[in-house]
Protein backbone atom coordinates (compact mmCIF):
# COMPACT_ATOMS: atom_id res chain seq x y z
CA UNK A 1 105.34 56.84 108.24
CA UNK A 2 104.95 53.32 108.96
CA UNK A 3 107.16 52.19 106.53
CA UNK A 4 109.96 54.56 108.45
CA UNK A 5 109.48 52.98 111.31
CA UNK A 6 109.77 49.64 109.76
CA UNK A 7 112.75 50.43 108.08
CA UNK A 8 114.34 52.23 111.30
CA UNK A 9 113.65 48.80 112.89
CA UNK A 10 114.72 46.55 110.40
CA UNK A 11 118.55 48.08 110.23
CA UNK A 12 119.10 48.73 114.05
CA UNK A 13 117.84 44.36 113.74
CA UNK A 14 120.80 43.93 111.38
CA UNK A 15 123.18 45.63 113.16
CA UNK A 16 122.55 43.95 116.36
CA UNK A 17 123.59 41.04 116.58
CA UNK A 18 127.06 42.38 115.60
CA UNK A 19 127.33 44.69 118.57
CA UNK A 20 125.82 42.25 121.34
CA UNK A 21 129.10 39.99 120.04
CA UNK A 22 131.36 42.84 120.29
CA UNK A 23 130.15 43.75 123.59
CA UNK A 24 130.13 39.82 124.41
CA UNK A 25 133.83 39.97 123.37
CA UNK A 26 134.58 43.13 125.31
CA UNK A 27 133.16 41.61 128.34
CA UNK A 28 134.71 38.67 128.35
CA UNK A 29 138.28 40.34 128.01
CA UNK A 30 137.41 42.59 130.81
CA UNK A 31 136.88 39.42 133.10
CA UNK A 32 139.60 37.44 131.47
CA UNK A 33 142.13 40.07 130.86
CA UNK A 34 145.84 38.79 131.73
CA UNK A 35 149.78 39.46 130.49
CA UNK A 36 148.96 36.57 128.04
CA UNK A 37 145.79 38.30 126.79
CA UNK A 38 147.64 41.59 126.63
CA UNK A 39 149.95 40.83 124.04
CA UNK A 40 147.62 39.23 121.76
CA UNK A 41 145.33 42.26 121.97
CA UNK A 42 148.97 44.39 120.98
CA UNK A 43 149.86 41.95 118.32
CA UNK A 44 146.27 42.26 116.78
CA UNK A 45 145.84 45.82 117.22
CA UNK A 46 148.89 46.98 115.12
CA UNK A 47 148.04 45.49 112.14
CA UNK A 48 144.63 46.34 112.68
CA UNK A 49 143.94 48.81 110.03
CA UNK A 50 144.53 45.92 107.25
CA UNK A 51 141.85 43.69 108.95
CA UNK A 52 140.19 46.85 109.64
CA UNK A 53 139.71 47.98 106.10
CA UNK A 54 138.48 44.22 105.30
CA UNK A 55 135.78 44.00 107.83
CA UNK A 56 134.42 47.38 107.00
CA UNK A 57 133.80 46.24 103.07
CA UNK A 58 131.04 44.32 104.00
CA UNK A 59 127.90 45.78 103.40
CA UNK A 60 126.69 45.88 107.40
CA UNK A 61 127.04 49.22 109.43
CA UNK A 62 127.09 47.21 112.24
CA UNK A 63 130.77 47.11 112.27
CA UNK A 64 131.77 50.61 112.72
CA UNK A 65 129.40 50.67 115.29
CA UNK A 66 131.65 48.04 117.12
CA UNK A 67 134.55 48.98 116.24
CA UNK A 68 133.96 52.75 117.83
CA UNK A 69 133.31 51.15 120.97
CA UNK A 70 136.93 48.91 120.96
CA UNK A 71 138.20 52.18 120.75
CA UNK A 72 136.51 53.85 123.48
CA UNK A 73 137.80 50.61 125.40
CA UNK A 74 141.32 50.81 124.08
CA UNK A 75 141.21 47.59 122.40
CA UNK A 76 141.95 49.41 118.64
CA UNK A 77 144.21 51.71 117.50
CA UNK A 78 143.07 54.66 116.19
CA UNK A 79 144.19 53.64 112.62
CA UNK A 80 142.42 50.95 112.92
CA UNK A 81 139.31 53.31 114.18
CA UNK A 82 139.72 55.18 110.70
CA UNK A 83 140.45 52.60 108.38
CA UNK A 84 136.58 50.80 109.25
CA UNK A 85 134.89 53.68 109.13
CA UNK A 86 137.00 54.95 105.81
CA UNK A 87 135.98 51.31 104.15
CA UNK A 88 132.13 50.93 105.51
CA UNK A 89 129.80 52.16 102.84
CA UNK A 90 126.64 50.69 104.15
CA UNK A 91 123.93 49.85 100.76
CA UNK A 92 126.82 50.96 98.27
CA UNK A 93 127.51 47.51 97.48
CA UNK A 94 124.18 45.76 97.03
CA UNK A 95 123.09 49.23 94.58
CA UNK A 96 126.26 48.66 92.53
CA UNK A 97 125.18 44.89 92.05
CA UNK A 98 121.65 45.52 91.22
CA UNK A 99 122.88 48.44 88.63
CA UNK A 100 123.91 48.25 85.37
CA UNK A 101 127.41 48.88 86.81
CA UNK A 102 130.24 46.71 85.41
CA UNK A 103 132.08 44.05 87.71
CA UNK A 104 135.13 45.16 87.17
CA UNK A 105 134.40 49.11 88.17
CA UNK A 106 132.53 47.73 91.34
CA UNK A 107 135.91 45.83 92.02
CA UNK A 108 138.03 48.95 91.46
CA UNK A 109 135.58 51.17 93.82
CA UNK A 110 135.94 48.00 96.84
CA UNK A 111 139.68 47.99 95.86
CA UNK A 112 140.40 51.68 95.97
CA UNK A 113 138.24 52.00 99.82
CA UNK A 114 140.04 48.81 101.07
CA UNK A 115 143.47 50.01 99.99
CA UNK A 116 143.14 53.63 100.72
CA UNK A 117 141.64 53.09 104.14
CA UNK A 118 144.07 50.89 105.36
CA UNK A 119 146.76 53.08 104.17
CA UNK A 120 145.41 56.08 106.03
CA UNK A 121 145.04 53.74 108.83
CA UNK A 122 148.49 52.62 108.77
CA UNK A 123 149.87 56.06 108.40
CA UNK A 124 147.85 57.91 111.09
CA UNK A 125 149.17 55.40 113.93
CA UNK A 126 152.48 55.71 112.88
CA UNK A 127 152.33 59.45 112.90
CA UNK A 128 150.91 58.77 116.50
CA UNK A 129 153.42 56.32 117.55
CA UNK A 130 156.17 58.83 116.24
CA UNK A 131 155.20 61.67 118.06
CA UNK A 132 154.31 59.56 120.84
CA UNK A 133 150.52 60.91 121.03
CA UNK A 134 149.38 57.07 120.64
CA UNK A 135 146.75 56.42 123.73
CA UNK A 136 148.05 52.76 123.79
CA UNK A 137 146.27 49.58 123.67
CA UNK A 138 145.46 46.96 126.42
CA UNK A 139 142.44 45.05 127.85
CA UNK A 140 142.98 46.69 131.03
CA UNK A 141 141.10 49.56 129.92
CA UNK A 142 137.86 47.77 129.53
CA UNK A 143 137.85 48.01 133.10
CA UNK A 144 137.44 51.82 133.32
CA UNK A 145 134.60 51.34 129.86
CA UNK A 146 132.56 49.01 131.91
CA UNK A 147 132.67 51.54 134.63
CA UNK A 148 131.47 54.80 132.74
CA UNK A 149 128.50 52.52 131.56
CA UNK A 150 127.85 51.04 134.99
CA UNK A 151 127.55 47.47 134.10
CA UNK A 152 127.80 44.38 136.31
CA UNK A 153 130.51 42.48 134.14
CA UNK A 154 131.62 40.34 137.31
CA UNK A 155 127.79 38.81 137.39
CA UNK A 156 127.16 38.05 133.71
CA UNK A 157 128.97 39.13 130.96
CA UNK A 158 125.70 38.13 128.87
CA UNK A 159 123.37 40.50 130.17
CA UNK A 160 126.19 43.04 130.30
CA UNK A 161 126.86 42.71 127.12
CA UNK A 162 123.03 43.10 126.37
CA UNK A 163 122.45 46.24 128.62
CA UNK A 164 125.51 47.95 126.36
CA UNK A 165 123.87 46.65 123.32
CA UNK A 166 120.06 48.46 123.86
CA UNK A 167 121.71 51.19 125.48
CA UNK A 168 123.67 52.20 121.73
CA UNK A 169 120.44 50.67 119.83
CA UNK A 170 117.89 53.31 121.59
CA UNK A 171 120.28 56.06 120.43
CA UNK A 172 120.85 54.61 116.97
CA UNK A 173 116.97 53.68 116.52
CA UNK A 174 116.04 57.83 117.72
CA UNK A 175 118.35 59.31 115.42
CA UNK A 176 118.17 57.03 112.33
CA UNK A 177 114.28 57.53 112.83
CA UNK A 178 115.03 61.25 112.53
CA UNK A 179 116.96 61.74 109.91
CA UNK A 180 114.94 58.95 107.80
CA UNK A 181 112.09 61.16 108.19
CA UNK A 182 113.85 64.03 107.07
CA UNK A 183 115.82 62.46 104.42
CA UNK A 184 111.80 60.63 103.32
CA UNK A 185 110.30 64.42 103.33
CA UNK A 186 113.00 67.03 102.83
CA UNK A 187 116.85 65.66 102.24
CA UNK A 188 116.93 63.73 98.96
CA UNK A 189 115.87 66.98 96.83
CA UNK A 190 118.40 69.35 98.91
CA UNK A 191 121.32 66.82 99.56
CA UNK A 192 121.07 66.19 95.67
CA UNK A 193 121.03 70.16 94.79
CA UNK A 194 124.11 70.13 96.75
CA UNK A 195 126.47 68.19 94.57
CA UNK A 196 128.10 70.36 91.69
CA UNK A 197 130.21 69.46 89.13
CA UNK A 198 133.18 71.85 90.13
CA UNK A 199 136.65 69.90 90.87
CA UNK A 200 137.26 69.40 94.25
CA UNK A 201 134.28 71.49 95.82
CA UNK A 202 132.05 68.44 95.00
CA UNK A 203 134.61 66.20 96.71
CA UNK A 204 134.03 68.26 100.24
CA UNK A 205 130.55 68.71 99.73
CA UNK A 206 130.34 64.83 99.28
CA UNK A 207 132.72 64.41 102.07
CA UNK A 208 130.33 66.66 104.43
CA UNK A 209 126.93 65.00 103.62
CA UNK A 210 128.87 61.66 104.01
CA UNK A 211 129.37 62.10 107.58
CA UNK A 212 125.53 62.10 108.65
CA UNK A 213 125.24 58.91 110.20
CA UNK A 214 122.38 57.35 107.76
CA UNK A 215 122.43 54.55 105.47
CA UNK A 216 120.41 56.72 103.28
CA UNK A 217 123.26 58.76 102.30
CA UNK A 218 125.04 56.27 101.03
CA UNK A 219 121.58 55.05 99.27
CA UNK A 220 121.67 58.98 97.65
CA UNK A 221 125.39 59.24 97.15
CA UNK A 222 125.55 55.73 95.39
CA UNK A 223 122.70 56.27 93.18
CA UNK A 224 123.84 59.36 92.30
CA UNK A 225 126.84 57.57 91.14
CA UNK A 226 125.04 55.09 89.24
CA UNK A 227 123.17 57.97 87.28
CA UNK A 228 125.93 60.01 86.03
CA UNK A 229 125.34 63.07 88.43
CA UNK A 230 128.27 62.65 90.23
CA UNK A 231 131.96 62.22 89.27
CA UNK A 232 133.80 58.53 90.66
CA UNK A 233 136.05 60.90 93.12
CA UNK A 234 132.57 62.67 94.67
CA UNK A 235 131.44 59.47 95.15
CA UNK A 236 134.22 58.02 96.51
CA UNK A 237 135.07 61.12 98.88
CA UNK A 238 131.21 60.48 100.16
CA UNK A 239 131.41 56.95 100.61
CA UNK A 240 134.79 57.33 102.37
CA UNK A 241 133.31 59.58 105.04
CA UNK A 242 130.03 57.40 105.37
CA UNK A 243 130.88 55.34 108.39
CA UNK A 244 127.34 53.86 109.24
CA UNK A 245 126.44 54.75 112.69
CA UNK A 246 130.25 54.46 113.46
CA UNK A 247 130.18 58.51 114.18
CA UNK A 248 126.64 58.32 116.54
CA UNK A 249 128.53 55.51 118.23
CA UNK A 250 132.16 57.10 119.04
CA UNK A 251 130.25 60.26 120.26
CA UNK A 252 127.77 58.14 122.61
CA UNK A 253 130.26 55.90 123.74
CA UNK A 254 134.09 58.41 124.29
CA UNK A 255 133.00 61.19 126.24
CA UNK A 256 136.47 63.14 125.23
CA UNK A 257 134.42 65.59 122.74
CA UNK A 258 137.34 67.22 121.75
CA UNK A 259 138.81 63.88 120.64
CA UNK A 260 135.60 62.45 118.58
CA UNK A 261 135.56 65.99 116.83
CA UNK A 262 139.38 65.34 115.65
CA UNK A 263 138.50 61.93 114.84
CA UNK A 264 135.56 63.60 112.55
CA UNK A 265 137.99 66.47 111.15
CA UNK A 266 140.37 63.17 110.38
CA UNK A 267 137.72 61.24 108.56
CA UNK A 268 136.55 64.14 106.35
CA UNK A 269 139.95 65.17 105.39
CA UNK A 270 141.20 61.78 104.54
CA UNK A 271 138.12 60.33 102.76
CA UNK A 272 138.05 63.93 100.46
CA UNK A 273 141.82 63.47 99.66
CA UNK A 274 141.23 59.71 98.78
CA UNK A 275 138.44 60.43 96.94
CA UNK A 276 140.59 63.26 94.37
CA UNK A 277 143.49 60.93 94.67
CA UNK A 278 140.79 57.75 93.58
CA UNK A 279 139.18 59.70 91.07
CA UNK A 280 142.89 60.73 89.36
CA UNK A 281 143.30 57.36 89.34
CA UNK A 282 140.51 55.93 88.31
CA UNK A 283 140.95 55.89 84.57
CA UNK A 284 144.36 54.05 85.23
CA UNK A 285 143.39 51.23 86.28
């Protein structure tokens, strides 16, 4: 049990330093906002999903976390919403090093998540945009963010960003606590049972246990990988749909349910679809 705890403890560490500086950044936009400022966020925030797909390939949940909350602000698109949490993948890198793995199919799983997410990203704002559904981005709406949480941005944007911060981390450290326990007592056997060999099924069942905001799915769906049990498009659906706390985050944060349970349906379709489309791939390239 101890070693649970210490574990719990030692990831919401990582991650926070990454969402005090996103809430830092936030806050300062919030108290800086102006036309100027505007029109960078704009410029930034349609080409988002390519940067977005970058920053979620490194190994550090942290960022999906972050990134959910620029969209609850308005600061992101939500292409650019999808396209992190379609390219995080938590411990699948450092397990792929430390594996028998070759480079160069390491290279083609990173290549396939930061192409396909950024694609999906890309496409799902211009559907948006097309059928003008697109919520619109601007700084101004950090205003009404700060708000909901009841911060005090005009008195320091430091220890507002820092009440935002422990606010997320006491939900993150409960529920990754949780389902570490489980996952420690119960959910490596089941989860594992789970994945069959059938085409496509094993894709959706990968997509599904993908979306339970733990790094230790990505631990089980990884190693999986690495042990033959699993097929490269099951892995890759999982993966896909593994967006760190990214999910806990967007739920805690957006209080339009109905939206965050789209954004879910979104994310599970797209990351199975990649992952068949991946794994027809895969011996292509």
């Amino acid at each position: 049990m101890l070693e649970i705890i210490f574990e719990t403890l030692l990831d919401a560490l990582k991650m926070t330093p990454i969402l005090f500086l996103a809430y830092l950044l936030m806050e300062y936009l919030e108290l800086k906002a102006g036309d100027k400022l505007n029109r960078s966020v704009l410029k930034v925030g349609y080409a988002g999903p390519a940067l977005g797909s970058l920053l979620g390939a490194i190994p550090q949940c942290g960022f999906s976390g972050a990134i959910a909350g620029f969209y609850t602000a308005h600061i992101v698109t939500l292409g650019t919403l999808l396209a992190v949490f379609l390219s995080t993948s938590d411990e699948m890198l450092p397990i792929l090093l430390s594996s028998d793995i070759e480079g160069k199919v390491i290279l083609k799983i990173l290549l396939f998540k930061i192409f396909g997410a950024a694609l999906c990203g890309f496409i799902v704002d211009a559907l948006l945009r097309i059928f003008k559904k697109n919520r619109g981005i601007s700084s101004d709406h950090i205003h009404d963010f700060c708000e909901q949480e009841h911060c005090d941005c005009h008195e320091n944007i430091f220890l507002s960003a820092l009440k935002h911060t422990l606010k997320v981390l006491v939900l993150i450290i409960i529920v990754s606590f949780a389902l570490n326990v489980i996952f420690e007592y119960f959910g490596n056997e089941i989860l594992s049972d789970l994945f069959i060999t059938q085409p496509f099924v094993s894709e959706v069942v990968a997509g599904v246990v993908g979306l339970i905001p733990n790094c230790s799915v990505s631990v089980l769906i990884t190693n999986l990988f690495v042990e033959g049990v699993i097929s490269p498009s099951a892995m890759l659906s999982g993966l896909m749909t593994n967006a760190g706390v990214g999910l806990l985050v967007l739920f805690r944060l957006n209080k339009n349910v109905k939206e965050n349970v789209l954004i879910t349906l979104v994310l599970l379709i797209s990351g199975v679809l990649l992952g068949v489309i991946c794994g027809a791939l895969w011996n292509l390239f």
